[in-house]
Protein backbone atom coordinates (compact mmCIF):
# COMPACT_ATOMS: atom_id res chain seq x y z
CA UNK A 1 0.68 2.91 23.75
CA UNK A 2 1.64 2.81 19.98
CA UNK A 3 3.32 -0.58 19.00
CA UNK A 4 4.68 -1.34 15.59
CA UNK A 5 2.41 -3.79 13.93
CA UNK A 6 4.75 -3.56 10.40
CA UNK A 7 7.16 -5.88 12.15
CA UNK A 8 7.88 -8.56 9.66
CA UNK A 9 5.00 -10.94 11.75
CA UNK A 10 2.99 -8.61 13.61
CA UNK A 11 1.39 -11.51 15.37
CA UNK A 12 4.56 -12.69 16.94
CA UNK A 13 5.49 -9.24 17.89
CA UNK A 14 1.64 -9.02 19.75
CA UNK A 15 2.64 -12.45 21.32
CA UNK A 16 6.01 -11.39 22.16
CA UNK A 17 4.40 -7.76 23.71
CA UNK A 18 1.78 -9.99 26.14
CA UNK A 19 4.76 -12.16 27.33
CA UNK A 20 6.63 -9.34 27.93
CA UNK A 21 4.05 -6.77 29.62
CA UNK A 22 0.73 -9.23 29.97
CA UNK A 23 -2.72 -8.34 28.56
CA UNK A 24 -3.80 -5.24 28.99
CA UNK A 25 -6.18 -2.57 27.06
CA UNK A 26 -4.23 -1.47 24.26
CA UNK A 27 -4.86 -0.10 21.44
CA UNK A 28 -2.88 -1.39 18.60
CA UNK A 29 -1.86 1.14 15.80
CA UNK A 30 -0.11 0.87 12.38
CA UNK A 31 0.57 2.26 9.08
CA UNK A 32 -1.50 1.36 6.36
CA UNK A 33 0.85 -1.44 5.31
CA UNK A 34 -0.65 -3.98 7.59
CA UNK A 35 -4.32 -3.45 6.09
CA UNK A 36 -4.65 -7.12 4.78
CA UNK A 37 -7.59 -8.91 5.65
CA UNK A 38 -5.31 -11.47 7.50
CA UNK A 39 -4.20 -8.88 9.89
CA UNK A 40 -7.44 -6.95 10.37
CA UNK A 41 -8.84 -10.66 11.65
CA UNK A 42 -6.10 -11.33 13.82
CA UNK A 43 -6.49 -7.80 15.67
CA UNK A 44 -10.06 -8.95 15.85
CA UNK A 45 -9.76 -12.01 17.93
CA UNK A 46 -9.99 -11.50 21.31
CA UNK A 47 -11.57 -8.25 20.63
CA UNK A 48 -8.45 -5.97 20.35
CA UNK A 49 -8.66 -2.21 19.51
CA UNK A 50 -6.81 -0.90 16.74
CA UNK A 51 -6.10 1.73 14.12
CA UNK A 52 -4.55 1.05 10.82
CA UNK A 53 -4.50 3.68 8.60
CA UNK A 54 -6.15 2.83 5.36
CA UNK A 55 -5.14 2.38 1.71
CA UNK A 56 -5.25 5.81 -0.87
CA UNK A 57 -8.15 2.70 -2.39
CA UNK A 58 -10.15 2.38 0.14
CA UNK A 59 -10.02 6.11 1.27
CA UNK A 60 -12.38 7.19 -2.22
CA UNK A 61 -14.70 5.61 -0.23
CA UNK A 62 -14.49 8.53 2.20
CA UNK A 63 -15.37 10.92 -0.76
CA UNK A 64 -18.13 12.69 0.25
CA UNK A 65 -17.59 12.69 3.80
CA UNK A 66 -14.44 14.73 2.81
CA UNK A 67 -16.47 17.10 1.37
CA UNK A 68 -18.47 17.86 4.29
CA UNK A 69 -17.45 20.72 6.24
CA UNK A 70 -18.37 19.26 9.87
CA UNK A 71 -14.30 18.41 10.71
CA UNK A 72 -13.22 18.97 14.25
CA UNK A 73 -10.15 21.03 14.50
CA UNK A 74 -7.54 19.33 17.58
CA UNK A 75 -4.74 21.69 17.17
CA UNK A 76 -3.84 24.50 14.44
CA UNK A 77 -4.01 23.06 10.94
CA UNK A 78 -5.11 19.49 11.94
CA UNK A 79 -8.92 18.28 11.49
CA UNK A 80 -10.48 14.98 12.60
CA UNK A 81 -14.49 13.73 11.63
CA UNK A 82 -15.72 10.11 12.71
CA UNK A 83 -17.41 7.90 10.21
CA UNK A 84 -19.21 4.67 10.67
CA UNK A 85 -17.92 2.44 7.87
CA UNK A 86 -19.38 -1.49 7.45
CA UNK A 87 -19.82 -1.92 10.79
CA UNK A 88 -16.27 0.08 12.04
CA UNK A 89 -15.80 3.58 13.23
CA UNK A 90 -13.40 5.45 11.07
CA UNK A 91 -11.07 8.21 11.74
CA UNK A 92 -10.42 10.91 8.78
CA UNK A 93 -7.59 12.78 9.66
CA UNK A 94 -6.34 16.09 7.74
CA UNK A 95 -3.47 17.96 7.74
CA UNK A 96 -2.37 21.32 6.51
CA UNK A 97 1.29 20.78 7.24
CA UNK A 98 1.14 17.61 5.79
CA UNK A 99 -0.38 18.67 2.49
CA UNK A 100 2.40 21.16 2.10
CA UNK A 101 4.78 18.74 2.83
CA UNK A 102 3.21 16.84 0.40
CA UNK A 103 3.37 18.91 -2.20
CA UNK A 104 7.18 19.92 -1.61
CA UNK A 105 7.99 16.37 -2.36
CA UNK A 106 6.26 16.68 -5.19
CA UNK A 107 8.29 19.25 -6.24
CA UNK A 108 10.99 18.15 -5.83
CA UNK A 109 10.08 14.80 -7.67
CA UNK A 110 9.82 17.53 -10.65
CA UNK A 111 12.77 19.51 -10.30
CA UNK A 112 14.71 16.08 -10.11
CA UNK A 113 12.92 15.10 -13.22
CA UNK A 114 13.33 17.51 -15.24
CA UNK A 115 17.05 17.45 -13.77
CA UNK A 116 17.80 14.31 -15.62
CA UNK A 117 15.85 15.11 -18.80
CA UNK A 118 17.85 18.04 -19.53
CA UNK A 119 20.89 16.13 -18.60
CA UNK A 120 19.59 13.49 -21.02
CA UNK A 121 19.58 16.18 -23.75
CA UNK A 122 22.82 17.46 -23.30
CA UNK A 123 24.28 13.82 -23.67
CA UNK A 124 22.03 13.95 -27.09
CA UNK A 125 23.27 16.69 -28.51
CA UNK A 126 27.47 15.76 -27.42
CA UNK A 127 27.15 12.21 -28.69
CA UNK A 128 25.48 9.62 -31.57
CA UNK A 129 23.20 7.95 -28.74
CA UNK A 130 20.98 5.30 -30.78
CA UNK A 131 17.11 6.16 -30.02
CA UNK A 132 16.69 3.01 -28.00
CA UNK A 133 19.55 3.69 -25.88
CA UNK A 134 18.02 6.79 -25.09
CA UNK A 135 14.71 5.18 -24.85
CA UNK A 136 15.84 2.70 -22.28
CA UNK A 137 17.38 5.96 -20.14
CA UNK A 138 13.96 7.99 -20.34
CA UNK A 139 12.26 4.86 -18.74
CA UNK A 140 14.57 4.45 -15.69
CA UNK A 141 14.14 8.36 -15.04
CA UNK A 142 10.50 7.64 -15.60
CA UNK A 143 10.68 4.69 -12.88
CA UNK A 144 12.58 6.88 -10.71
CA UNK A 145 10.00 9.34 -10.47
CA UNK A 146 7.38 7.69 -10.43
CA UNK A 147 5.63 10.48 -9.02
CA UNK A 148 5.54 12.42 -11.14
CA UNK A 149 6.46 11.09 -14.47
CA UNK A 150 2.66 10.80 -15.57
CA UNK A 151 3.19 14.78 -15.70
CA UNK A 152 5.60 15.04 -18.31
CA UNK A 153 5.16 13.80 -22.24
CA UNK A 154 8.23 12.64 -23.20
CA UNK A 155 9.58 12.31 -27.00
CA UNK A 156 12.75 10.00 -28.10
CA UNK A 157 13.19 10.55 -32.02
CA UNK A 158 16.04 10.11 -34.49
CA UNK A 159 17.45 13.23 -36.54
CA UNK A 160 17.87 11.64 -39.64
CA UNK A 161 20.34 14.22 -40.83
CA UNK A 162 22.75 13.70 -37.76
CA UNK A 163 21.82 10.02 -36.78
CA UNK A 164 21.40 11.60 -33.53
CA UNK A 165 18.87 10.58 -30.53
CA UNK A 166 16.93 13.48 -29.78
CA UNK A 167 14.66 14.16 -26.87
CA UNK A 168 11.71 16.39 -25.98
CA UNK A 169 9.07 16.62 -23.29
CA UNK A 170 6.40 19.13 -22.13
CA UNK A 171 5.21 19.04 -18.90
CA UNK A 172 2.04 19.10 -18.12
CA UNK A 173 0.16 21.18 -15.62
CA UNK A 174 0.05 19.44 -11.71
């Protein structure tokens, strides 16, 4: 049984599930929002069983067990391996669906990107837009893709011919 743990207290949803449905062997399972030391220690009192998917941190860890090839394939395009961690068992999961879902988003992040740069540009080159205006602009798109914004050098500079903002970026390879 999978309950959700990323309720705003998952203790009082656990207490609320035992009233409800009474003690039984569960195991407990959430996303890796819930990984706080707090809540690992509260699923360990009175012994429960859980899974909590871990932080992008904590997974470097996992490193070279990544690397190995001993995975255990449980359906087409989905691998599994077990790895005792400080005194836990561990459960690396991989996905080839998920990577390419992955790395559509990605994409997309891009393609959104780049989107509002050009748009940027064209607003440049149509209108006296101070630098800083134009500065301020380049850091919302930046915040709104976050993603993938560490991909892309971006230039604000002032034509001092025209007055005009101008703006330039190269993106770099993924």
């Amino acid at each position: 049984m999978i309950c959700r743990l990323c309720h705003p207290s998952g203790e009082l949803y656990i207490a609320e599930h035992f009233i409800k449905y009474g003690k039984a062997d569960r195991i407990w399972c959430s996303d890796r929002g819930m990984m706080s030391d707090a809540n690992i220690e509260f699923l360990k009192q009175e012994n429960r069983k859980y899974i909590i998917g871990t932080s992008k941190e904590t997974l470097k860890k996992f490193e070279q067990e990544l690397l190995k090839k001993d995975w255990k394939t449980i359906r087409e395009g989905a691998e599994v391996k077990l790895c005792p961690f400080e005194q836990k068992t561990c459960i690396l999961c991989r996905n080839r669906d998920r990577r390419a879902k992955e790395k559509s988003m990605h994409e997309r992040f891009v393609v959104r990107m780049e989107k509002e740069l050009e748009k940027t540009k064209a607003s440049c080159e149509k209108r006296k837009n101070k630098k800083e205006v134009i500065d301020r602009r380049v850091g919302r798109i930046k915040c709104k893709n976050s993603r993938c914004a560490s991909l892309f050098d971006i230039k604000v500079t002032k034509n001092k011919e025209t007055k005009r903002a101008e703006i330039s970026w190269t993106k770099k390879d993924s």
